[in-house]
PDB file of N, CA and C in Angstrom:
ATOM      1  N   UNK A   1      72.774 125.299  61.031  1.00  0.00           N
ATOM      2  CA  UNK A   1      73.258 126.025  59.883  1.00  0.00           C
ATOM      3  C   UNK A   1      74.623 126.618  60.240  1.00  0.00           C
ATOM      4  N   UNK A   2      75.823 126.522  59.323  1.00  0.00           N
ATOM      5  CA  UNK A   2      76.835 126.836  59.639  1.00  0.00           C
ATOM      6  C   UNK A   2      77.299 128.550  59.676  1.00  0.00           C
ATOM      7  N   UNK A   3      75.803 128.894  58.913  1.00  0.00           N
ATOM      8  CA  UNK A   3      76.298 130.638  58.471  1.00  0.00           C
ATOM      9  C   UNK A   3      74.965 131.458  59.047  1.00  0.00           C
ATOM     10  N   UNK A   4      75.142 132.757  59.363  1.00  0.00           N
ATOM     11  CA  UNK A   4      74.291 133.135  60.372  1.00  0.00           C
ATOM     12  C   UNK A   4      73.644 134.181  59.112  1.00  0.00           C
ATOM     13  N   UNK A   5      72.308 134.611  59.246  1.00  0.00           N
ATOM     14  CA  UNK A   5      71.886 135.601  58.241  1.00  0.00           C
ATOM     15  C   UNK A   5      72.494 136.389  57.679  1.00  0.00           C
ATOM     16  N   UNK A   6      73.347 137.060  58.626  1.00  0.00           N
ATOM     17  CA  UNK A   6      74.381 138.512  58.424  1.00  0.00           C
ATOM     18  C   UNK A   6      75.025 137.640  57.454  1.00  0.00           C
ATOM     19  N   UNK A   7      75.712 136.550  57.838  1.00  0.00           N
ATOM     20  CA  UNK A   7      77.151 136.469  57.045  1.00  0.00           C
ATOM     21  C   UNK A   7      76.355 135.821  55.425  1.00  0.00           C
ATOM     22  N   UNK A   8      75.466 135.238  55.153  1.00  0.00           N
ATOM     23  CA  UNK A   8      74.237 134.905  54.307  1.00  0.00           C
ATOM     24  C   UNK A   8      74.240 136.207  53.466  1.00  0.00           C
ATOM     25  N   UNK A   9      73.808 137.206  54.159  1.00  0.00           N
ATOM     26  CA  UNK A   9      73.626 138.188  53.212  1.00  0.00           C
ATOM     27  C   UNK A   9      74.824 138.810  52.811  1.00  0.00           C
ATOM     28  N   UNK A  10      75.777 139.096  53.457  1.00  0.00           N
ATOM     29  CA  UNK A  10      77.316 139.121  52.963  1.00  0.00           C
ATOM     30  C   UNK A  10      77.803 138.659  51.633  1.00  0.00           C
ATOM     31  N   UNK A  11      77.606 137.301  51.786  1.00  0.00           N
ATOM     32  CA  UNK A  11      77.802 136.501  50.376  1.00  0.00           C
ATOM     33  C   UNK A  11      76.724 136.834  49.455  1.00  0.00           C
ATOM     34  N   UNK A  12      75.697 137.303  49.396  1.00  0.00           N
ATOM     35  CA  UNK A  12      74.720 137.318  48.435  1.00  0.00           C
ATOM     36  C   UNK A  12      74.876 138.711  47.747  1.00  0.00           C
ATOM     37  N   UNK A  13      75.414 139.824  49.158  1.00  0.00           N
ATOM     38  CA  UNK A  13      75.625 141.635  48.371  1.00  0.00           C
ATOM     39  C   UNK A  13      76.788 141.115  47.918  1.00  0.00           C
ATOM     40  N   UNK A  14      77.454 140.402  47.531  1.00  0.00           N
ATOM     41  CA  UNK A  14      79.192 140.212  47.184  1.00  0.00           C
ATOM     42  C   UNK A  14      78.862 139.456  46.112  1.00  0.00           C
ATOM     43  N   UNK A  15      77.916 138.197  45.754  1.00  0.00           N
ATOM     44  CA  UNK A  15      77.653 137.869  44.337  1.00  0.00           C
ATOM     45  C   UNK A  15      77.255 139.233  43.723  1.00  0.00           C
ATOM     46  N   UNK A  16      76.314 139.740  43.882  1.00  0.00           N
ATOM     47  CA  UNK A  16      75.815 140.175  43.453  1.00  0.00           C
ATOM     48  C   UNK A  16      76.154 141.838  42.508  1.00  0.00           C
ATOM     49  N   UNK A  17      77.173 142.137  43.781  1.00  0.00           N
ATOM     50  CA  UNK A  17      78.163 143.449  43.371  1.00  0.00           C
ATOM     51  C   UNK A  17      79.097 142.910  42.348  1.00  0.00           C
ATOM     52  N   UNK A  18      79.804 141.746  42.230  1.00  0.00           N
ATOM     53  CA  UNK A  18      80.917 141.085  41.818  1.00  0.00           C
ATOM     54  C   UNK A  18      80.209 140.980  40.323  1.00  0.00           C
ATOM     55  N   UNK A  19      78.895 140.176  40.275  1.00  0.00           N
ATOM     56  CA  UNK A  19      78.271 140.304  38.912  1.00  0.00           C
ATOM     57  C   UNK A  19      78.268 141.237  37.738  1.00  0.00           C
ATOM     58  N   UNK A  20      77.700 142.388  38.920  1.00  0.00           N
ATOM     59  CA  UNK A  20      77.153 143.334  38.219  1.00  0.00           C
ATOM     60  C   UNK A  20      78.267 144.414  37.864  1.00  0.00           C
ATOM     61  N   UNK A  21      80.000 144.398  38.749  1.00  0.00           N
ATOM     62  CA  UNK A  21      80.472 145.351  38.664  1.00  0.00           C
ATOM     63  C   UNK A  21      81.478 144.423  36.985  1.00  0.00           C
ATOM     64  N   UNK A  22      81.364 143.328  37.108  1.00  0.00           N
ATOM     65  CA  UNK A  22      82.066 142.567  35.638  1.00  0.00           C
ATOM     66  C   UNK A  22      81.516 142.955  34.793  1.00  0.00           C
ATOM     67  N   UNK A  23      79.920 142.882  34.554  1.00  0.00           N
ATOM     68  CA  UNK A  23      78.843 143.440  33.338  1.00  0.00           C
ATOM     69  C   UNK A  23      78.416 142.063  33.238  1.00  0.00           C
ATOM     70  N   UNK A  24      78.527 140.947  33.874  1.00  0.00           N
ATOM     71  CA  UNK A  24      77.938 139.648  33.952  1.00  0.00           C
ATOM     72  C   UNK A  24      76.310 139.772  34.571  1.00  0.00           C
ATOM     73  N   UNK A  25      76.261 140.137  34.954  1.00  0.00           N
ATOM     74  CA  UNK A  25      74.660 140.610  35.482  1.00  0.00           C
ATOM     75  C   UNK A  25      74.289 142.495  35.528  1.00  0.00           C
ATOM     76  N   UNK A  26      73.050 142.102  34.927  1.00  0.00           N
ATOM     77  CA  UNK A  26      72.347 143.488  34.469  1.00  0.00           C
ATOM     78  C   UNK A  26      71.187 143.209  35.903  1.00  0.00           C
ATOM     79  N   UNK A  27      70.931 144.132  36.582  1.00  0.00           N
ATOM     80  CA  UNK A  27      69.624 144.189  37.810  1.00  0.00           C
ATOM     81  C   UNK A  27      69.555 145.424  37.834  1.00  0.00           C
ATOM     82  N   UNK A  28      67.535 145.769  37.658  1.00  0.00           N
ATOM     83  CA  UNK A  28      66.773 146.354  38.025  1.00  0.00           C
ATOM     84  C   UNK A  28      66.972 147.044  39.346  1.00  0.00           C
ATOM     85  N   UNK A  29      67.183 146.013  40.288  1.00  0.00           N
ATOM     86  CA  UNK A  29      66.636 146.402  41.614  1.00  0.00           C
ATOM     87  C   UNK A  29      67.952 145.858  42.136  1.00  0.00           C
ATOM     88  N   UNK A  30      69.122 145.731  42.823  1.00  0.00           N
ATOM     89  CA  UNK A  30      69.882 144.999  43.460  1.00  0.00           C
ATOM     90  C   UNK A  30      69.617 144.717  44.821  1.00  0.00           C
ATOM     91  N   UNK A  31      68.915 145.294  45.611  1.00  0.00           N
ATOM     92  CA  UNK A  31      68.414 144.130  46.937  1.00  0.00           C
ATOM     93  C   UNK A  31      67.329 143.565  46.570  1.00  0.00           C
ATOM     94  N   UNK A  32      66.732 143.647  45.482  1.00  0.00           N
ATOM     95  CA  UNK A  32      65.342 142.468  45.601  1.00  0.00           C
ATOM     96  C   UNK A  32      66.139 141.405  45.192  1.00  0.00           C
ATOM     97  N   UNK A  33      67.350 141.292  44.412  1.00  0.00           N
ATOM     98  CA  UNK A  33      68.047 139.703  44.086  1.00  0.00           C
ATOM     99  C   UNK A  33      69.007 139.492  45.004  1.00  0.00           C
ATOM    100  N   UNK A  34      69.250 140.155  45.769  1.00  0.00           N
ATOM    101  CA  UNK A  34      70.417 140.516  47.135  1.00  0.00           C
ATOM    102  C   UNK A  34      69.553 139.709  47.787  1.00  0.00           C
ATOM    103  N   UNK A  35      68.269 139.911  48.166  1.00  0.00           N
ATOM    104  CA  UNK A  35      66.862 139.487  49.226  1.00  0.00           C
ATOM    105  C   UNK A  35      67.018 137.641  48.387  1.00  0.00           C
ATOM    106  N   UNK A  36      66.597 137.299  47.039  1.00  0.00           N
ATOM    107  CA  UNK A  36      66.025 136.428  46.275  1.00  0.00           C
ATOM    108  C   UNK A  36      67.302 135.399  46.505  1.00  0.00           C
ATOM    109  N   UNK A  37      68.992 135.919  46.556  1.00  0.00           N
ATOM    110  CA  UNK A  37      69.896 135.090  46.388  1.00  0.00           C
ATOM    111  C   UNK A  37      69.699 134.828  48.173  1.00  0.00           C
ATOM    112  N   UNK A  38      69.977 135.820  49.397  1.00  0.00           N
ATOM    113  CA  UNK A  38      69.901 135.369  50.584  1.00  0.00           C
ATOM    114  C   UNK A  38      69.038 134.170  50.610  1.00  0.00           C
ATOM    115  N   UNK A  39      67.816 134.270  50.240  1.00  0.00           N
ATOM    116  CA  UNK A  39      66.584 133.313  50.331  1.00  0.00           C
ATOM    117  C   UNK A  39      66.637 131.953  50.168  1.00  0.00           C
ATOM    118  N   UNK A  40      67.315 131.946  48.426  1.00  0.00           N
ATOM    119  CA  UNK A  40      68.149 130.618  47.817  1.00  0.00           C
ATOM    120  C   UNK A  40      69.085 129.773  48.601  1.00  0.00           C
ATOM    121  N   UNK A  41      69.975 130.838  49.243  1.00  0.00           N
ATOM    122  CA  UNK A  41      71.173 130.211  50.264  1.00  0.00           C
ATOM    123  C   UNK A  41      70.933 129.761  51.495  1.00  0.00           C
ATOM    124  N   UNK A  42      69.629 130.405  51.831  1.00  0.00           N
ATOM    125  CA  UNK A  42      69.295 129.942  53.195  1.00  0.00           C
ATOM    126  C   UNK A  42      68.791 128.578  53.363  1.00  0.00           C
ATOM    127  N   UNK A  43      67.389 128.451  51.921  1.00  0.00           N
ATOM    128  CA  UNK A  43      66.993 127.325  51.862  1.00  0.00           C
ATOM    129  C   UNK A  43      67.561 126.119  51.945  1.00  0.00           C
ATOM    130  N   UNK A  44      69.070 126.463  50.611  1.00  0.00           N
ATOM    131  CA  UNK A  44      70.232 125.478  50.476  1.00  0.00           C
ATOM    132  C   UNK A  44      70.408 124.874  51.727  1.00  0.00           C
ATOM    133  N   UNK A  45      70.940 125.578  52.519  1.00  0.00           N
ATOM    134  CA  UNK A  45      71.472 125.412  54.671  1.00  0.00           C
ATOM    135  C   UNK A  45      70.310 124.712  54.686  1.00  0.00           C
ATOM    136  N   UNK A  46      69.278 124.624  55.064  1.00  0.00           N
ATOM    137  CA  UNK A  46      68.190 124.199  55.688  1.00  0.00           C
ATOM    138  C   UNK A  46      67.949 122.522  55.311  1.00  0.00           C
ATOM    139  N   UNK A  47      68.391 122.700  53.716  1.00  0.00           N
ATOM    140  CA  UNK A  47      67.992 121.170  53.257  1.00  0.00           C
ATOM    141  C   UNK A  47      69.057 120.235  53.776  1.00  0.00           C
ATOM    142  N   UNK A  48      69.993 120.954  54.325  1.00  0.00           N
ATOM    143  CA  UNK A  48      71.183 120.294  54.969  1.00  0.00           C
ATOM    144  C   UNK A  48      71.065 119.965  56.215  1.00  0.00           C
ATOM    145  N   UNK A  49      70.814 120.748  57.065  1.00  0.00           N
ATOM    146  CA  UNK A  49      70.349 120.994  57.981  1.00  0.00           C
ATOM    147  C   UNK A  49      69.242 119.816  58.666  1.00  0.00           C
ATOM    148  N   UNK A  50      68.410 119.460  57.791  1.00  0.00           N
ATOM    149  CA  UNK A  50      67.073 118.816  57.959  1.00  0.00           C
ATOM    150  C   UNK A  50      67.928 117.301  57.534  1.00  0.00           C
ATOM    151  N   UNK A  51      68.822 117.202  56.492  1.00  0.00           N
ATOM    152  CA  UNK A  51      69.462 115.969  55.952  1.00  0.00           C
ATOM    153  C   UNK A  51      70.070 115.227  56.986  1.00  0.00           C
ATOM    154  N   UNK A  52      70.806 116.466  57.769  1.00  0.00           N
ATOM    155  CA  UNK A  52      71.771 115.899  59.542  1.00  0.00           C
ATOM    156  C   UNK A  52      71.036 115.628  60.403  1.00  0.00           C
ATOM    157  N   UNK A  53      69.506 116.087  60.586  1.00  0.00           N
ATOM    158  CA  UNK A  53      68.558 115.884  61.576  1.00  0.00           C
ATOM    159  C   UNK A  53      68.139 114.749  60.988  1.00  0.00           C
ATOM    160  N   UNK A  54      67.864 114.333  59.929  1.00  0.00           N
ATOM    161  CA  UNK A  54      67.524 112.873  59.593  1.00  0.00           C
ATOM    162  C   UNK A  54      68.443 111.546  59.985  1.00  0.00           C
ATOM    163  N   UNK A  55      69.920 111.948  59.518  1.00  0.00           N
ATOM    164  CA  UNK A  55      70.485 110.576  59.692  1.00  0.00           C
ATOM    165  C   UNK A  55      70.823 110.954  60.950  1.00  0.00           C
ATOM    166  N   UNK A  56      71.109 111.716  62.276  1.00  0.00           N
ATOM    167  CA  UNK A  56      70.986 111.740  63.456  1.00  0.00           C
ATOM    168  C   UNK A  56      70.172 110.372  64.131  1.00  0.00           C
ATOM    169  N   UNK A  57      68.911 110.761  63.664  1.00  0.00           N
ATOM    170  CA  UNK A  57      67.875 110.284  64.141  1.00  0.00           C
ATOM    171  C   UNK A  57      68.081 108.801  63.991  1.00  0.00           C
ATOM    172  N   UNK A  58      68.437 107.867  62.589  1.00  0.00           N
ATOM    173  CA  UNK A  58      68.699 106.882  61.843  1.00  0.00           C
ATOM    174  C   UNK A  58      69.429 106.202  62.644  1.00  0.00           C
ATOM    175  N   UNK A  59      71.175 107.117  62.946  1.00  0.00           N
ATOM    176  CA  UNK A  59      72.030 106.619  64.010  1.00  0.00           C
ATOM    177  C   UNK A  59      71.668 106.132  65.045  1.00  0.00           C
ATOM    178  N   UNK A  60      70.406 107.146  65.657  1.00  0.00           N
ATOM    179  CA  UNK A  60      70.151 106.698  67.337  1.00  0.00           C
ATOM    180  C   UNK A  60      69.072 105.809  67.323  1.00  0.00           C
ATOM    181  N   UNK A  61      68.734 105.157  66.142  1.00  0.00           N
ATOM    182  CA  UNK A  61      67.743 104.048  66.011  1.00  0.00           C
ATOM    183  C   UNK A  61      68.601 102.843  66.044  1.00  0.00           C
ATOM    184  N   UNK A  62      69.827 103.050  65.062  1.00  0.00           N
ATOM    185  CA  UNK A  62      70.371 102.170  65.250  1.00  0.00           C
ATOM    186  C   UNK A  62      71.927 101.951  66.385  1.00  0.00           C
ATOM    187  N   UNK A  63      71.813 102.617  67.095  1.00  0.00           N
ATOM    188  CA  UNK A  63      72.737 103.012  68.549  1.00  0.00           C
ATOM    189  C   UNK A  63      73.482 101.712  68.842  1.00  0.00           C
ATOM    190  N   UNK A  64      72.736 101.044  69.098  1.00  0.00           N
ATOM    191  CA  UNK A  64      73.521  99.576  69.542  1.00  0.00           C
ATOM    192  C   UNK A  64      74.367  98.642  68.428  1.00  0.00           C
ATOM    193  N   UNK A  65      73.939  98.589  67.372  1.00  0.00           N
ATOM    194  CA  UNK A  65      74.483  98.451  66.435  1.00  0.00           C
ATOM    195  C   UNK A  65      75.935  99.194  65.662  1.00  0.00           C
ATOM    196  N   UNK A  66      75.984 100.578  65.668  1.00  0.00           N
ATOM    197  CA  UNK A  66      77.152 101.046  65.639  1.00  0.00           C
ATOM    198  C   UNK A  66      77.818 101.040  67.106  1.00  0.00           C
ATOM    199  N   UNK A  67      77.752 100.703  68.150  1.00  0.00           N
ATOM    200  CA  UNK A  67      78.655 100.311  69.158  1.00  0.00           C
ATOM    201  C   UNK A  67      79.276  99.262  68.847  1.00  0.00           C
ATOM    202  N   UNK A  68      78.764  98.031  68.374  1.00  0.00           N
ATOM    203  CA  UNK A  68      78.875  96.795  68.222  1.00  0.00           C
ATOM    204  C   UNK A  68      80.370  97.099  67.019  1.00  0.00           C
ATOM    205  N   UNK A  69      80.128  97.742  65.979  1.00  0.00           N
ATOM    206  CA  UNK A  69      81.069  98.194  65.215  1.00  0.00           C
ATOM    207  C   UNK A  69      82.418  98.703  65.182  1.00  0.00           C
ATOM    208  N   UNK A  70      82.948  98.858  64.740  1.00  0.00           N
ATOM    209  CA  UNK A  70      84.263  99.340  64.780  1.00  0.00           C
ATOM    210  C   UNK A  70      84.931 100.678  64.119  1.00  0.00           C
ATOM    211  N   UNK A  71      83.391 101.322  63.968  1.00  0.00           N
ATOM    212  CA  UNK A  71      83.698 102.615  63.020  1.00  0.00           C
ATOM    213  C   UNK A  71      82.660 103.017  64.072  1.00  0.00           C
ATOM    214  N   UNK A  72      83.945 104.851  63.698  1.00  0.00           N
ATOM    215  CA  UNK A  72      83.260 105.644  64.409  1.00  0.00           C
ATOM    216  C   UNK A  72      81.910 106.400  64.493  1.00  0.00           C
ATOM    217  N   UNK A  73      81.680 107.151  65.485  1.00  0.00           N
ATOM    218  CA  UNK A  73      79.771 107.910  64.933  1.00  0.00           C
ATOM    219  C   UNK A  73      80.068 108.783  63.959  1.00  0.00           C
ATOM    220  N   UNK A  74      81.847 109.790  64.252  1.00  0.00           N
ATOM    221  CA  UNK A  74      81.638 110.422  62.657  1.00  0.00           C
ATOM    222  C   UNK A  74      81.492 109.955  61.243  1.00  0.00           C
ATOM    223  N   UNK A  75      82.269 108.675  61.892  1.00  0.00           N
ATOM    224  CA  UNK A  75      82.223 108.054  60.142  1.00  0.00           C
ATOM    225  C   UNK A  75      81.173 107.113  59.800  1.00  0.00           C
ATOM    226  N   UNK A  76      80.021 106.956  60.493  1.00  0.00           N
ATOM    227  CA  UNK A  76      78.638 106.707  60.438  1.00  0.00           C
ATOM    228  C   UNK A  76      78.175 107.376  59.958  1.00  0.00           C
ATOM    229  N   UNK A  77      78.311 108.353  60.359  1.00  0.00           N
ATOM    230  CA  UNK A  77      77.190 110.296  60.192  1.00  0.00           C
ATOM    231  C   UNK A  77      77.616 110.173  58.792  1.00  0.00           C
ATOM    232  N   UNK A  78      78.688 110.230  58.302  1.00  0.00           N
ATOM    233  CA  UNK A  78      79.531 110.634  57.170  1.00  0.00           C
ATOM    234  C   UNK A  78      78.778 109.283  55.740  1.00  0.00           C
ATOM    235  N   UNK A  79      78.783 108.617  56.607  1.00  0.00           N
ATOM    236  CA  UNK A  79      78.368 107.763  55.457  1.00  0.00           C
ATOM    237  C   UNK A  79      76.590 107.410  55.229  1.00  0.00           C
ATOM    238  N   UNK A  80      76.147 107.627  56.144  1.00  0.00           N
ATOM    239  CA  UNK A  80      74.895 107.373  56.329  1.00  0.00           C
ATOM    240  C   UNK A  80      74.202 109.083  55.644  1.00  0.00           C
ATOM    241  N   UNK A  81      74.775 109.933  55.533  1.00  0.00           N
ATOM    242  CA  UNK A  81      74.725 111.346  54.956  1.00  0.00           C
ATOM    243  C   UNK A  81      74.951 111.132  53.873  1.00  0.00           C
ATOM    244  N   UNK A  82      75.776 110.698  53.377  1.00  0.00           N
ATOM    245  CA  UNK A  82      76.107 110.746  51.956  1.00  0.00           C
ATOM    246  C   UNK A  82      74.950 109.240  51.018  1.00  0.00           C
ATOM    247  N   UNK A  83      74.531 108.655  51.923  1.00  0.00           N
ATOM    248  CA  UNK A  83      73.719 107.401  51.511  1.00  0.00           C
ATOM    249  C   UNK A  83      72.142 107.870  51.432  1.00  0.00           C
ATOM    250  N   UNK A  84      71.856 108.824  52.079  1.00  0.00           N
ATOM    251  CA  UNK A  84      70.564 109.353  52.650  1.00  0.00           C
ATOM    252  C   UNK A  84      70.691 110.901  51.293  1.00  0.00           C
ATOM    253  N   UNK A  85      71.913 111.471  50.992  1.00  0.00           N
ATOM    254  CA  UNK A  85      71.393 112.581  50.036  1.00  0.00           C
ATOM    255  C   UNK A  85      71.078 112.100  48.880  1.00  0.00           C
ATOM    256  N   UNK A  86      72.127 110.859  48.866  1.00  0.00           N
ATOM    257  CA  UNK A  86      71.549 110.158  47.062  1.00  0.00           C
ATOM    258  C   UNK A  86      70.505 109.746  46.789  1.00  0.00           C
ATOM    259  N   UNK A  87      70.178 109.165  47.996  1.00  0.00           N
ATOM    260  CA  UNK A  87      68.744 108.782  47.572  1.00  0.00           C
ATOM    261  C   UNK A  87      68.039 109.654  47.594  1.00  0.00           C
ATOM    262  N   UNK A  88      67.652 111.008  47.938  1.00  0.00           N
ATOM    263  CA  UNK A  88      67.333 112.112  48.225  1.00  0.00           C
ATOM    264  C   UNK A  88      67.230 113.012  47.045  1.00  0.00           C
ATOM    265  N   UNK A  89      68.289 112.446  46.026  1.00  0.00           N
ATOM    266  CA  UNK A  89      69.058 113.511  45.253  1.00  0.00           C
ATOM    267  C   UNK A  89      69.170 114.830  45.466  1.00  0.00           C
ATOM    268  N   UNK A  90      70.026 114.824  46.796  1.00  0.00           N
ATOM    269  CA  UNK A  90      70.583 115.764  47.276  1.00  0.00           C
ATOM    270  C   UNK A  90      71.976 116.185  47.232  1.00  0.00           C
ATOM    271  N   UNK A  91      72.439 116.890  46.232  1.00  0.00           N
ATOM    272  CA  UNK A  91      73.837 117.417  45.988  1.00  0.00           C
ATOM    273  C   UNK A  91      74.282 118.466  47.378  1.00  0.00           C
ATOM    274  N   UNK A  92      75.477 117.842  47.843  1.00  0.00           N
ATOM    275  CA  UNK A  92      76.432 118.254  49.392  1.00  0.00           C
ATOM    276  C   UNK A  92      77.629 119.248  48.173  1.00  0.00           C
TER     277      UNK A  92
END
């Protein structure tokens, strides 16, 4: 994950102040959706997270094969990521 809890919840008290100080969002409680947006964002990371641990894995199945190639492992990763969220329907 590229963002650490702290900085997670950073962005979530900053939607959330930013909302509410426009009059775009009305809240009851502002850390239970402070808590609900962290939660959302984290999950987001994770499905990503789990997406790179997949085609990782894909790559080193197929190891010998991208040697054989002429493109690099980033631009393997890169494409084999973007081939693996669609089918996934996973929006990057």
């Amino acid at each position: 994950m590229r963002l650490n809890a702290d900085e997670i919840e950073f962005i979530s008290r900053k939607i959330v102040k930013t909302l509410v100080s426009s009059g775009k969002l009305e809240v009851d409680s502002e850390p239970r959706i402070i808590e609900l947006i962290t939660h959302v964002i984290t999950e987001e990371l994770a499905v990503e997270d789990r997406l790179n641990e997949e085609v990782r894995e894909v790559l080193l199945q197929h190891s010998a094969e991208i040697e054989r190639s002429n493109m690099s492992y980033s631009e393997m990763f890169k494409m084999a990521k973007k081939k693996l969220a669609k089918e996934k329907g996973i929006i990057l």
